[in-house]
Structure formats: structure tokens, C-alpha cells
C-alpha atoms as a PDB file:
ATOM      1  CA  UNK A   1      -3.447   3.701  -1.946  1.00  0.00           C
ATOM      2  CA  UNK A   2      -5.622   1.107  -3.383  1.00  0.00           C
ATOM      3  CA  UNK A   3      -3.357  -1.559  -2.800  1.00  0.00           C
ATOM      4  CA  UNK A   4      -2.783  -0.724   0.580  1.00  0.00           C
ATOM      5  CA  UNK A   5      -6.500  -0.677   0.901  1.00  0.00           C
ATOM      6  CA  UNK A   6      -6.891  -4.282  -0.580  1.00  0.00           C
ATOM      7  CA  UNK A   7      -3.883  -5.653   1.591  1.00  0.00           C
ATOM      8  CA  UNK A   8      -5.665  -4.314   4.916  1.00  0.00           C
ATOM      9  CA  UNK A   9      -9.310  -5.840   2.965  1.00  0.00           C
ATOM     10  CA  UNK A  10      -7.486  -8.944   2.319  1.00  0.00           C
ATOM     11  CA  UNK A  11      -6.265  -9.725   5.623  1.00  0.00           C
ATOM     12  CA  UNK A  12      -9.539  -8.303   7.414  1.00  0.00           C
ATOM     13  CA  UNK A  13      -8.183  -5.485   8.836  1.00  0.00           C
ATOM     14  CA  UNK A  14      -9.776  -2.663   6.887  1.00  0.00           C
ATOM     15  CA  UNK A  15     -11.488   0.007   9.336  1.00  0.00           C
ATOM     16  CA  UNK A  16      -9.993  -1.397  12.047  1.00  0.00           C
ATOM     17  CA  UNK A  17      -7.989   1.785  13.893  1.00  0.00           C
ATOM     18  CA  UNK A  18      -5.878  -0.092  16.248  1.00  0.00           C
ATOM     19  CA  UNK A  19      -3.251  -1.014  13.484  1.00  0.00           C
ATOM     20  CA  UNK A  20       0.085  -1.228  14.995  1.00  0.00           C
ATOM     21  CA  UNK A  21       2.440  -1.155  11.585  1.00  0.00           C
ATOM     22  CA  UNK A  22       2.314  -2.506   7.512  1.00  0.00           C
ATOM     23  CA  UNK A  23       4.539  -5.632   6.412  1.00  0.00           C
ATOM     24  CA  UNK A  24       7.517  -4.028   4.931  1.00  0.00           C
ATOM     25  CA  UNK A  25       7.117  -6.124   1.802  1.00  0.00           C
ATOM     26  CA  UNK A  26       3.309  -4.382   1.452  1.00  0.00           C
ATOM     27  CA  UNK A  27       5.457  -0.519   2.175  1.00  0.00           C
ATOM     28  CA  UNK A  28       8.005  -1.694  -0.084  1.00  0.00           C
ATOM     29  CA  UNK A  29       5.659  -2.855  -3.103  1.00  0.00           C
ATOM     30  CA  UNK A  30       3.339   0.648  -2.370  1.00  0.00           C
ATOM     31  CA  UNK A  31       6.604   2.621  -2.484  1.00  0.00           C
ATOM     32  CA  UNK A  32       7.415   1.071  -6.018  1.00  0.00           C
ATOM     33  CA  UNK A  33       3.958   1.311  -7.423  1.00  0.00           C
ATOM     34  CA  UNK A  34       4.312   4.555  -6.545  1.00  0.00           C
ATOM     35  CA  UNK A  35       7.289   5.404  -7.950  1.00  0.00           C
ATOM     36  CA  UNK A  36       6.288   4.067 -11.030  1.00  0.00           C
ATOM     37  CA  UNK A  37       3.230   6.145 -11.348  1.00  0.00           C
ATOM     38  CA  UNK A  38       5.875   9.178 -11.235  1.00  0.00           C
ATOM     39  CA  UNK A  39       8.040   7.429 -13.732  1.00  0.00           C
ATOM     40  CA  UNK A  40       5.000   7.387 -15.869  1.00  0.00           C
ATOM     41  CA  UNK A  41       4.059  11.370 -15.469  1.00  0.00           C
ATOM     42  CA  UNK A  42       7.167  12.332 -15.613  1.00  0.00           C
ATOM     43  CA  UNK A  43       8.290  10.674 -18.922  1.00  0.00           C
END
């Protein structure tokens, strides 16, 4: 989550509830951090 949270910090957008939608590149890269944090339990 903290990435998402420093994207939407980053581009001054943090707090801000009207939000329509994330960059696909920013899901994409949270989905794969993600993923690797389960790669990493799971080993």
C-alpha cells in the first residue's frame, strides 16, 4: 500500500476523495510488488 500511498503523495493527490481511477502502470507495479511479497512468504 505504501507505494500507492507515495504515488497519490507524489502527484498531490493524497486525501483527496474525489479520485476517479490509478494509472495502470501504478496497479500494475502494486500488483507485482505484491506478488512478490507472497513469493517471499511463501518460499
Amino acid at each position: 500500500k505504501q507505494f500507492v500511498r507515495d504515488w497519490l503523495k507524489n502527484n498531490n493527490l493524497a486525501g483527496d476523495p474525489n479520485i476517479k481511477s490509478i494509472p495502470a502502470e501504478i496497479v500494475e507495479k502494486t500488483s507485482a510488488l505484491y506478488h512478490e511479497c507472497q513469493e517471499r512468504i511463501c518460499r
